[in-house]
C-alpha atoms as a PDB file:
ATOM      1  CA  UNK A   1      16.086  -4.047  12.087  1.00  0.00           C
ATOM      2  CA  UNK A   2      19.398  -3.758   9.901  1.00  0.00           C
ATOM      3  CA  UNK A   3      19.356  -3.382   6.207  1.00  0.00           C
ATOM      4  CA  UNK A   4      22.119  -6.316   5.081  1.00  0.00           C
ATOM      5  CA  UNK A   5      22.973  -6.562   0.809  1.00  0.00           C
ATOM      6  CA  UNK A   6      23.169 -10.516   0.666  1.00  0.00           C
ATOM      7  CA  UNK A   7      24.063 -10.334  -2.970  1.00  0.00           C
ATOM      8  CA  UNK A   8      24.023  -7.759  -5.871  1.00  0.00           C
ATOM      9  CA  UNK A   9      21.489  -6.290  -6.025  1.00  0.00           C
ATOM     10  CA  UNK A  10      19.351  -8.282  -3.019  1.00  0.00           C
ATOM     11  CA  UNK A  11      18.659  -7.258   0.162  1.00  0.00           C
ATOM     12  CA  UNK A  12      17.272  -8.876   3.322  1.00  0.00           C
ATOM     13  CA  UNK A  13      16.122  -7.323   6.270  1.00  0.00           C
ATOM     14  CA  UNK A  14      17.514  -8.583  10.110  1.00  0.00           C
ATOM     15  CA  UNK A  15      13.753  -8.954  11.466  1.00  0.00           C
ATOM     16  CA  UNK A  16      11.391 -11.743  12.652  1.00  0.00           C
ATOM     17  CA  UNK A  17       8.781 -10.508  10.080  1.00  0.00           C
ATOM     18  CA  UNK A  18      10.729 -10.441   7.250  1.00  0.00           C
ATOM     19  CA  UNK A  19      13.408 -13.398   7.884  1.00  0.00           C
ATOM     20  CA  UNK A  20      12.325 -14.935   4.673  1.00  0.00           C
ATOM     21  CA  UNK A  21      11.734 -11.583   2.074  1.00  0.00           C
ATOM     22  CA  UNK A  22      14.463 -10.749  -0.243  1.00  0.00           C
ATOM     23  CA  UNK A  23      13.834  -7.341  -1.420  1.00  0.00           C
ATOM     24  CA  UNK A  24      15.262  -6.444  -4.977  1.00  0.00           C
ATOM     25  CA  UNK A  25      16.893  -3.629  -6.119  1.00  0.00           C
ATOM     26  CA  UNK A  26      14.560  -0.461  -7.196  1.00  0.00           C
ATOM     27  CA  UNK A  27      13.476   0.592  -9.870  1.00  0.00           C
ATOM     28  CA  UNK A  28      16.139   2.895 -11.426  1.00  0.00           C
ATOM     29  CA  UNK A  29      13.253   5.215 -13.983  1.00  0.00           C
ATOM     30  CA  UNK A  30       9.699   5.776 -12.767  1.00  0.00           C
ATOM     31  CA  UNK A  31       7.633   3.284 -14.407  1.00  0.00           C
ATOM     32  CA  UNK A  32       4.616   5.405 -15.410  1.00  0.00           C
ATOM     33  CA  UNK A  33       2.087   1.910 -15.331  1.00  0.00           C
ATOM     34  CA  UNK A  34       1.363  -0.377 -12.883  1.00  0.00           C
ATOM     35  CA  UNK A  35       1.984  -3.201 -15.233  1.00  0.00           C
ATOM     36  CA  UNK A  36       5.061  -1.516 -15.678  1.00  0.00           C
ATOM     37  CA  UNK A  37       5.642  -1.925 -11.951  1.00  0.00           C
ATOM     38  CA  UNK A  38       4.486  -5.389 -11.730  1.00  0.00           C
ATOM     39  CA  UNK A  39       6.242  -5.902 -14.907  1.00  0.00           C
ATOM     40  CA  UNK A  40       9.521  -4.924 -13.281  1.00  0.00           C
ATOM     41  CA  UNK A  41       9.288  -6.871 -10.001  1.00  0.00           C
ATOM     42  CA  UNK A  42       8.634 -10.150 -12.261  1.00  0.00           C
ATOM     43  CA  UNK A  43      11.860  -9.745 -14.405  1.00  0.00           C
ATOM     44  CA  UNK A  44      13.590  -9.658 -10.865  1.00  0.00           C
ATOM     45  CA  UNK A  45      12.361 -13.041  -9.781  1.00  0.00           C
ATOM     46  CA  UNK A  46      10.074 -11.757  -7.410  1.00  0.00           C
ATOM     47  CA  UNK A  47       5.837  -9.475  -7.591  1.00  0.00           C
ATOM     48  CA  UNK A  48       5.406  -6.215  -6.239  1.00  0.00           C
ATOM     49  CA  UNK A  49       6.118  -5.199  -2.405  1.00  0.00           C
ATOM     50  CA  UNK A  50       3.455  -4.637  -0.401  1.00  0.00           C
ATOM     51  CA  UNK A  51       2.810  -1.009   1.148  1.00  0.00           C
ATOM     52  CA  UNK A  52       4.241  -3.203   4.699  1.00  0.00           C
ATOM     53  CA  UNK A  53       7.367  -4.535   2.531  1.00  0.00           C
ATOM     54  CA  UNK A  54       8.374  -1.008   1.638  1.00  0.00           C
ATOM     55  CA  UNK A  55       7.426   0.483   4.762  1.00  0.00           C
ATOM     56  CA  UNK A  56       9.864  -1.935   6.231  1.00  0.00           C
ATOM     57  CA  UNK A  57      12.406  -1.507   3.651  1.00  0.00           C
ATOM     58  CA  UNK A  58      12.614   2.080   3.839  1.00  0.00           C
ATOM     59  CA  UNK A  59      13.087   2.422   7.668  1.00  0.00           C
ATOM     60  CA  UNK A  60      16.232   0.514   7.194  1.00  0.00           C
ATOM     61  CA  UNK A  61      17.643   1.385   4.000  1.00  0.00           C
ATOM     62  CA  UNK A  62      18.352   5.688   5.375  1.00  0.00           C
ATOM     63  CA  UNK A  63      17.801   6.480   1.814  1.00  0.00           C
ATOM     64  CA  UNK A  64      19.511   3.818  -0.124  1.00  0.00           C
ATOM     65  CA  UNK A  65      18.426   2.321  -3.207  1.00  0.00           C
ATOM     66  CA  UNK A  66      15.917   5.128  -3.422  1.00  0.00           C
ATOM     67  CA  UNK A  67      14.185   3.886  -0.650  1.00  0.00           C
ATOM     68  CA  UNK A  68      12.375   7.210   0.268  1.00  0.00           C
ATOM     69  CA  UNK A  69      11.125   7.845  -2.969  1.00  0.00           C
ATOM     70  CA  UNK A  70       7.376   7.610  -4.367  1.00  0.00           C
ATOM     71  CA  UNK A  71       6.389   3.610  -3.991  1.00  0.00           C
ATOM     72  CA  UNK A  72       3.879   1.979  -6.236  1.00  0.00           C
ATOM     73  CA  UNK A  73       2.404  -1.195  -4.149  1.00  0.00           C
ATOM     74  CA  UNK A  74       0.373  -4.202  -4.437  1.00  0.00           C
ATOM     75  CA  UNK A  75      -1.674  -3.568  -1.137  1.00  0.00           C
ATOM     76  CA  UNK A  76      -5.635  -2.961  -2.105  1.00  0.00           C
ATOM     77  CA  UNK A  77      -7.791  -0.617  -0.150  1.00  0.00           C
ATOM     78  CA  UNK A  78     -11.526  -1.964  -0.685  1.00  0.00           C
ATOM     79  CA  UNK A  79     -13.468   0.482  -0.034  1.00  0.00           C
ATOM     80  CA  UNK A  80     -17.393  -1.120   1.187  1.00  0.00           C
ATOM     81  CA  UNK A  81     -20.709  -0.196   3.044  1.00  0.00           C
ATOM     82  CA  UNK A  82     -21.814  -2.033   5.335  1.00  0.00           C
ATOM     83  CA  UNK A  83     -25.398  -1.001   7.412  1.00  0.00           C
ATOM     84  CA  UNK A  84     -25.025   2.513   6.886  1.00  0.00           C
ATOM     85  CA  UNK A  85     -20.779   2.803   7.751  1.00  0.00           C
ATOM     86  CA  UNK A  86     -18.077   2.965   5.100  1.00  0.00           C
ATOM     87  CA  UNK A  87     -15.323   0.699   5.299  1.00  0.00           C
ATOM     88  CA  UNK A  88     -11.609  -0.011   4.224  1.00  0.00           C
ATOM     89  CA  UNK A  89     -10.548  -3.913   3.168  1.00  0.00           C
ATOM     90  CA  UNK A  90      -6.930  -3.883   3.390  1.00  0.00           C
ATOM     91  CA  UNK A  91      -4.920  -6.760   1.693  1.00  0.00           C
ATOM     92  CA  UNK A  92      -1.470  -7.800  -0.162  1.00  0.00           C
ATOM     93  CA  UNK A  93      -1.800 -11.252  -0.543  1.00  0.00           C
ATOM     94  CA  UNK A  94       1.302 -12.678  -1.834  1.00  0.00           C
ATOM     95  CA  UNK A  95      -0.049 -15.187  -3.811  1.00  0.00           C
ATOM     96  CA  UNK A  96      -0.351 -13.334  -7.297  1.00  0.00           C
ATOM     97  CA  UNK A  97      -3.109 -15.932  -8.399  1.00  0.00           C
ATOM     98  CA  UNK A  98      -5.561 -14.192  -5.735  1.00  0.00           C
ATOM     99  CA  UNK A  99      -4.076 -10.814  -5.718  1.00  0.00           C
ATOM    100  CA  UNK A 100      -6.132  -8.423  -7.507  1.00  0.00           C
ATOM    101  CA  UNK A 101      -3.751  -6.192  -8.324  1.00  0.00           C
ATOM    102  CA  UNK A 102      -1.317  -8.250  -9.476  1.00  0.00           C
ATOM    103  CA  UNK A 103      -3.540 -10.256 -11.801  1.00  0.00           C
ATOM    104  CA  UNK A 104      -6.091  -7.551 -12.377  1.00  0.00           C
ATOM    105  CA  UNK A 105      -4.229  -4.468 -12.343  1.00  0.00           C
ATOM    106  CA  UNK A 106      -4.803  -3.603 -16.490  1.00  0.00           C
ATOM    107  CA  UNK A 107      -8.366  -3.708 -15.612  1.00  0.00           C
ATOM    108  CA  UNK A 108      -8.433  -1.246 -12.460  1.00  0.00           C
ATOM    109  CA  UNK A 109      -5.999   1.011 -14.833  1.00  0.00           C
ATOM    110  CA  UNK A 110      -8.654   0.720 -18.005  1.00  0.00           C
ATOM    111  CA  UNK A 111     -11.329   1.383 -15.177  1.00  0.00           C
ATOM    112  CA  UNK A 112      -9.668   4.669 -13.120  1.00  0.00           C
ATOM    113  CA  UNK A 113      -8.477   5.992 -16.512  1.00  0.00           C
ATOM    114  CA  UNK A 114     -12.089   5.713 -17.965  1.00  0.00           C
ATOM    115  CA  UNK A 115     -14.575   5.948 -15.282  1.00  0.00           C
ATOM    116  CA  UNK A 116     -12.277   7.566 -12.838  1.00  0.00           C
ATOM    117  CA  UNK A 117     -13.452   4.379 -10.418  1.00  0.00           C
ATOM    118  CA  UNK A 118     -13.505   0.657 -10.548  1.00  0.00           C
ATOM    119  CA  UNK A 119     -16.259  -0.909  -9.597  1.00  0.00           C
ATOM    120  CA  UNK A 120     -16.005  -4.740  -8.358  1.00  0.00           C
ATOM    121  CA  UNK A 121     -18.734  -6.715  -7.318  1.00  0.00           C
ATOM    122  CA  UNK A 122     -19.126  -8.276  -3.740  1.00  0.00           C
ATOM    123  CA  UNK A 123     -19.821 -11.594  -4.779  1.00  0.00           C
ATOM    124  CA  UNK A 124     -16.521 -11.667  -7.276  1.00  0.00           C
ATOM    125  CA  UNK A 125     -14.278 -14.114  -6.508  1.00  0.00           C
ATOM    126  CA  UNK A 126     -11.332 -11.644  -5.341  1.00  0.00           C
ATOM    127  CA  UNK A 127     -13.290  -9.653  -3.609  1.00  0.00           C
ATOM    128  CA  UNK A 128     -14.534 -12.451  -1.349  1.00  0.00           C
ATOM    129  CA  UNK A 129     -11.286 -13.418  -0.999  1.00  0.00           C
ATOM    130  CA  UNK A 130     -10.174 -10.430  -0.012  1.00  0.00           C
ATOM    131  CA  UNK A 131     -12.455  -9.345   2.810  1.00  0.00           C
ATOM    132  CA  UNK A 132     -12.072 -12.712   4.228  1.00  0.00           C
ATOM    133  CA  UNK A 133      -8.679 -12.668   4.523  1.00  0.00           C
ATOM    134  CA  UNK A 134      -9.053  -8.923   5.933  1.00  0.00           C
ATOM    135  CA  UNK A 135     -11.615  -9.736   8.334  1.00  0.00           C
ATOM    136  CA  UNK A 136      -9.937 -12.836   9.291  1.00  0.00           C
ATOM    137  CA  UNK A 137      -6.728 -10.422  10.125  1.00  0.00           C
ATOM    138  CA  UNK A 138      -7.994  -7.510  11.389  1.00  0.00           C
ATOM    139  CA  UNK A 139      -7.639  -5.454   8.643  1.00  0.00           C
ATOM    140  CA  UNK A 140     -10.566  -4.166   8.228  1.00  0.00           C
ATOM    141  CA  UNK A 141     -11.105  -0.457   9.393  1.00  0.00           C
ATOM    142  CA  UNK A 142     -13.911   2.461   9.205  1.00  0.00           C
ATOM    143  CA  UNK A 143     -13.467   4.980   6.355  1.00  0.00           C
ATOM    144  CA  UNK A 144     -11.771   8.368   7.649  1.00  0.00           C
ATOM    145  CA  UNK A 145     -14.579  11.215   7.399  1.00  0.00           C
ATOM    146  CA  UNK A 146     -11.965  13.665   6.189  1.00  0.00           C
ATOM    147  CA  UNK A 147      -8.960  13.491   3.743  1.00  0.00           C
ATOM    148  CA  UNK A 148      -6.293  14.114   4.128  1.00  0.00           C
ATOM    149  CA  UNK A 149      -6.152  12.310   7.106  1.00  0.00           C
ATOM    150  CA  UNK A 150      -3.627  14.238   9.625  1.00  0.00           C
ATOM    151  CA  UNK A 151      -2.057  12.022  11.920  1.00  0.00           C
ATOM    152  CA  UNK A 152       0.545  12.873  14.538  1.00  0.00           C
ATOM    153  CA  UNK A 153       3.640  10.780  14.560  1.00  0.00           C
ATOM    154  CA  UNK A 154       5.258  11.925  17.750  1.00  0.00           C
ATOM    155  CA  UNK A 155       5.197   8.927  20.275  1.00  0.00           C
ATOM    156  CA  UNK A 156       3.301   9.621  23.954  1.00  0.00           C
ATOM    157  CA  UNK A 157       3.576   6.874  26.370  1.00  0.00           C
ATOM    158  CA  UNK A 158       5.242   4.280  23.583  1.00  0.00           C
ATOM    159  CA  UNK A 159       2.694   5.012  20.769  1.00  0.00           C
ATOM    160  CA  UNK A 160       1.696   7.403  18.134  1.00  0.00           C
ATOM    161  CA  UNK A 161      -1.848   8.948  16.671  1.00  0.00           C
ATOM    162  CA  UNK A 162      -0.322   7.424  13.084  1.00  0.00           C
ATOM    163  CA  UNK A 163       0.688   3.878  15.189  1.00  0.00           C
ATOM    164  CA  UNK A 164      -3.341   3.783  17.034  1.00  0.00           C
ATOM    165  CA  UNK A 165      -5.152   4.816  13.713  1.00  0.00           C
ATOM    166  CA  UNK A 166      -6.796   1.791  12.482  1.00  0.00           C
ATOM    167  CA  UNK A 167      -6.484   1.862   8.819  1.00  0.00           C
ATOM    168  CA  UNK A 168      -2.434   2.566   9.612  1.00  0.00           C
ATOM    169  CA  UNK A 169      -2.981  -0.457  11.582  1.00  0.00           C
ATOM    170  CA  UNK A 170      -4.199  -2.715   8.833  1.00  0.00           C
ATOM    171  CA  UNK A 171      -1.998  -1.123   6.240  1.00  0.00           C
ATOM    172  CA  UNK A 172       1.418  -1.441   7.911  1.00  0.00           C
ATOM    173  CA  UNK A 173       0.702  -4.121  10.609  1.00  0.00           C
ATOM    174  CA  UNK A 174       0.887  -4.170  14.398  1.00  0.00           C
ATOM    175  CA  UNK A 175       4.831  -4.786  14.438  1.00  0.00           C
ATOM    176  CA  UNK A 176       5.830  -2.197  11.463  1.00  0.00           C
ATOM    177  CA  UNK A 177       3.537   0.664  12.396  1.00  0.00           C
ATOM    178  CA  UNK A 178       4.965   2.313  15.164  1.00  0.00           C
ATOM    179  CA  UNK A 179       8.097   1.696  13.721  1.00  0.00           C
ATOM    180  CA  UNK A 180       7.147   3.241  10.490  1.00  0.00           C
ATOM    181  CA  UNK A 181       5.687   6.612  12.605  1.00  0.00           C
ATOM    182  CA  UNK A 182       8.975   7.048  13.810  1.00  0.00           C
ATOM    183  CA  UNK A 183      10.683   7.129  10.834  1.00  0.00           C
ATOM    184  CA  UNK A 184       8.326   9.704   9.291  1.00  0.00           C
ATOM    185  CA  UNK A 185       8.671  11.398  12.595  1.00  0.00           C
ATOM    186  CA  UNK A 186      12.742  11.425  12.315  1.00  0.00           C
ATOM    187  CA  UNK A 187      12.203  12.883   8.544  1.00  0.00           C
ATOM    188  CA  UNK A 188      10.598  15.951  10.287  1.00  0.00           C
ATOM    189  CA  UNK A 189       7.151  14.426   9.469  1.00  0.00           C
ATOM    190  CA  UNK A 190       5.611  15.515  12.572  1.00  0.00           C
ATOM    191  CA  UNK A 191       2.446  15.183  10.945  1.00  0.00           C
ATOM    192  CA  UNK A 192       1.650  12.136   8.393  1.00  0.00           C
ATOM    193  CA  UNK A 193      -1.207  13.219   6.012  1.00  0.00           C
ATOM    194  CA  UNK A 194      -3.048   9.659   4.203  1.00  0.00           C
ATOM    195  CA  UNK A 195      -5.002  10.259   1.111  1.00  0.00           C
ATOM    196  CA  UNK A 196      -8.098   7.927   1.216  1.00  0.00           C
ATOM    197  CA  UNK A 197     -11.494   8.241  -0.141  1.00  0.00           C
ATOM    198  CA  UNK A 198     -13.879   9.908   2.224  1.00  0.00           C
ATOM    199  CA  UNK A 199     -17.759   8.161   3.047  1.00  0.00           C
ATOM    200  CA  UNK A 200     -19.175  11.845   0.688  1.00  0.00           C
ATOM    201  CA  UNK A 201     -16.980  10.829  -2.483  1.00  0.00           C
ATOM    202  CA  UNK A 202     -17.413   7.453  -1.877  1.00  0.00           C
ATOM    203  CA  UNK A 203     -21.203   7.578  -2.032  1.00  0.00           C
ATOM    204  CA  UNK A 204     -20.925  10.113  -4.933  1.00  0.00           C
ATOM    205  CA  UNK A 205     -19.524   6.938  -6.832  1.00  0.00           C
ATOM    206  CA  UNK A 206     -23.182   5.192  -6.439  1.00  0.00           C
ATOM    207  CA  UNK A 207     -21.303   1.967  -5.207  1.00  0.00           C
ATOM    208  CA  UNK A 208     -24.295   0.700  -3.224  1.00  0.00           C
ATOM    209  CA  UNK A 209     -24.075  -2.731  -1.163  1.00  0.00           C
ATOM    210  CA  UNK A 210     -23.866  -4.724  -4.381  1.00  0.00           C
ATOM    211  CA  UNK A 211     -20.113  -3.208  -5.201  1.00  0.00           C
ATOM    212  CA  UNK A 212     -16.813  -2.434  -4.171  1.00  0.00           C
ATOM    213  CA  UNK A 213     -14.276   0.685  -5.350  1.00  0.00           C
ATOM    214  CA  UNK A 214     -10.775  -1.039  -5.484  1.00  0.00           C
ATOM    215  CA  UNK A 215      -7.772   0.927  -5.285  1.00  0.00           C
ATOM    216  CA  UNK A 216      -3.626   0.357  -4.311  1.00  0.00           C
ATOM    217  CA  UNK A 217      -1.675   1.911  -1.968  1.00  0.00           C
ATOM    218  CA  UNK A 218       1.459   4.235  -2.539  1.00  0.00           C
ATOM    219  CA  UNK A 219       3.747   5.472  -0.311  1.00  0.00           C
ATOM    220  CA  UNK A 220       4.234   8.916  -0.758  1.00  0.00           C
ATOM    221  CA  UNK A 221       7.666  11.538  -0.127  1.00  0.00           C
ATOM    222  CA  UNK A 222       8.058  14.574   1.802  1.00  0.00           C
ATOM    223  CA  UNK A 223       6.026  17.573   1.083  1.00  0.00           C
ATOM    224  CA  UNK A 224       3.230  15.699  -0.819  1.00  0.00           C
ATOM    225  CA  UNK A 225       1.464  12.926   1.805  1.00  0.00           C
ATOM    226  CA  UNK A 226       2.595   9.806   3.341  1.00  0.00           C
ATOM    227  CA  UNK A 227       0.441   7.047   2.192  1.00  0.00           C
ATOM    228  CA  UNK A 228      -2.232   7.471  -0.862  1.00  0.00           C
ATOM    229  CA  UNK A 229      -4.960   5.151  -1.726  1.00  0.00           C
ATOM    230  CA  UNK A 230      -4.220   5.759  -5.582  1.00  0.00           C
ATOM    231  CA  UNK A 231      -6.368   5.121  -8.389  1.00  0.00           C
ATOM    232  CA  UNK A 232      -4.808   1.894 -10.643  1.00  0.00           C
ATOM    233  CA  UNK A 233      -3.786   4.877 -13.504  1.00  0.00           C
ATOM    234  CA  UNK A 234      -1.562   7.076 -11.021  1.00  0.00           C
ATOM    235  CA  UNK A 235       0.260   8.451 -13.630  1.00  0.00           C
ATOM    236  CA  UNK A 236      -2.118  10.911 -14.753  1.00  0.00           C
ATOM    237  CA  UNK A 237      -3.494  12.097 -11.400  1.00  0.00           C
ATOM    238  CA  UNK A 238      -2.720  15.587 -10.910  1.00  0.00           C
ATOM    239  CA  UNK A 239      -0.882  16.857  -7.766  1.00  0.00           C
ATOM    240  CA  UNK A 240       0.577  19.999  -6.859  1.00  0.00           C
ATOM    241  CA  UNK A 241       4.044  17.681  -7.209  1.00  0.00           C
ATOM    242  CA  UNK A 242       4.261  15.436  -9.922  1.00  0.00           C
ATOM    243  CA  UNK A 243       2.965  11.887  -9.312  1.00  0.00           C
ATOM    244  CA  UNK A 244       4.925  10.409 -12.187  1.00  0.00           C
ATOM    245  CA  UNK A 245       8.487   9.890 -10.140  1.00  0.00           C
ATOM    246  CA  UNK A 246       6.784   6.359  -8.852  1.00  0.00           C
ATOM    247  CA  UNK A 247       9.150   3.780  -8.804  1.00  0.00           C
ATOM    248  CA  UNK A 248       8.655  -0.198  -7.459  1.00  0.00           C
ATOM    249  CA  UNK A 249      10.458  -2.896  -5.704  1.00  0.00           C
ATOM    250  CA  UNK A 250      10.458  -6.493  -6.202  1.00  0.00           C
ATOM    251  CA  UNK A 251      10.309  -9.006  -3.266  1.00  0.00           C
ATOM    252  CA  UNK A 252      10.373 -12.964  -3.454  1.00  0.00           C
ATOM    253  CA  UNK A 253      10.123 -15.468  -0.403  1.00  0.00           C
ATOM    254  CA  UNK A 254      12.647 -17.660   0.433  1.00  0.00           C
ATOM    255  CA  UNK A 255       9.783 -20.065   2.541  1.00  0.00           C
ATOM    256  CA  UNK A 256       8.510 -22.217   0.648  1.00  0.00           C
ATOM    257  CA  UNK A 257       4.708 -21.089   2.003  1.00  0.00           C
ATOM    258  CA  UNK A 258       4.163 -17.188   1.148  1.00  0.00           C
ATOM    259  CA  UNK A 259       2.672 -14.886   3.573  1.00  0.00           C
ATOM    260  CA  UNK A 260      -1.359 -14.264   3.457  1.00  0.00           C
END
């Protein structure tokens, strides 16, 4: 992949994938909402980059346009039981008219700020859209039973622990992932640590079989961790570094049918 600038300040990325995704400039602040951040990417013609977009992005960009710094998302980590096994629903929808970030994200901030979880039924409409879509992709993946998660990066025989681990997987895609490990690998990340909700908290939030905890996905900056499943009010989490430095990214699509 080759970062290329195809106009001020637009870039494009020289990959199959990502053929038709303009990414926009950054942020230059932190933007201490998410509707700031989905604010931001809509006055740049374009919604909030996926946790795969920036992923992407950053492996190419060797710092540029503050590529390596702490990225707010519109992926979604649904977090479900199903039998007696805790699961992760992984989707970023481009579409912001399904996205429940995107068009919900003031209510999962009002919810994590209040209740410190938000709770989404299984029948709602975005919800069943998004574990179709994630089951229909294979991007569904069994809750980690500790957190951080600590996940080599160093490649054995072409592939990574970060590039075989499941929830990476679904997160960052079959053709980004290994790609992505060796980036965090070649910033002396020899170990990636992901931030997700473990099956004990999660049950601790009484969710039952009736709901759903909803949360985004930032990706994080050497020393704190490498990719969070965040609560929708990340600006007041508390972190032995400050989570308030997040910034966001805009993409838009140059096809005229957007990527599911």
């Amino acid at each position: 992949m080759v970062l290329k600038r195809i106009s001020e300040p637009e870039y494009q990325i020289e990959h199959p994938a990502f053929k038709d995704v303009v990414f926009t400039a950054s942020s230059p602040l932190p933007l201490n909402t998410l509707s700031h951040a989905i604010a931001f990417a809509q006055e740049k013609g374009g919604i909030l980059e996926s946790a795969r977009e920036s992923a992407a992005f950053r492996i190419e960009a060797k710092r540029q346009d503050e590529a390596n710094t702490l990225r707010v998302t519109r992926t979604a980590v649904a977090y479900f039981k199903d039998d007696d096994t805790w699961y992760a629903a992984i989707d970023d929808i481009a579409d912001p008219k399904e996205s429940i970030i995107l068009t919900r994200g003031d209510r999962g901030y009002i919810a994590h700020r209040d209740e410190n979880s938000w709770l989404v039924p299984r029948d709602d409409a975005y919800l069943c859209g998004i574990l179709k879509r994630a089951e229909r992709t294979d991007r569904i993946a069994p809750v980690p039973q500790v957190s951080p998660l600590r996940l080599a990066t160093q490649a054995a025989s072409g592939t990574s622990p970060f590039g075989e681990n499941a929830l990476m997987r679904a997160i960052f895609g079959e053709d980004v992932v290994e790609a992505y490990a060796r980036f965090l690998h070649n910033c002396n990340r020899d170990i990636a640590c992901s931030q997700f909700l473990t099956p004990e908290e999660l049950e601790r939030l009484d969710i039952g079989r009736t709901k759903t905890e909803i949360r985004l996905v930032v990706l994080g900056n050497n020393p704190i961790c490498d990719v969070y499943a965040m609560p929708c009010d990340y600006f007041y989490i508390e972190a032995p570094r400050s989570l308030n430095d997040i910034r966001a990214r805009g993409v838009r699509f140059l096809a005229t049918e957007q990527p599911h």
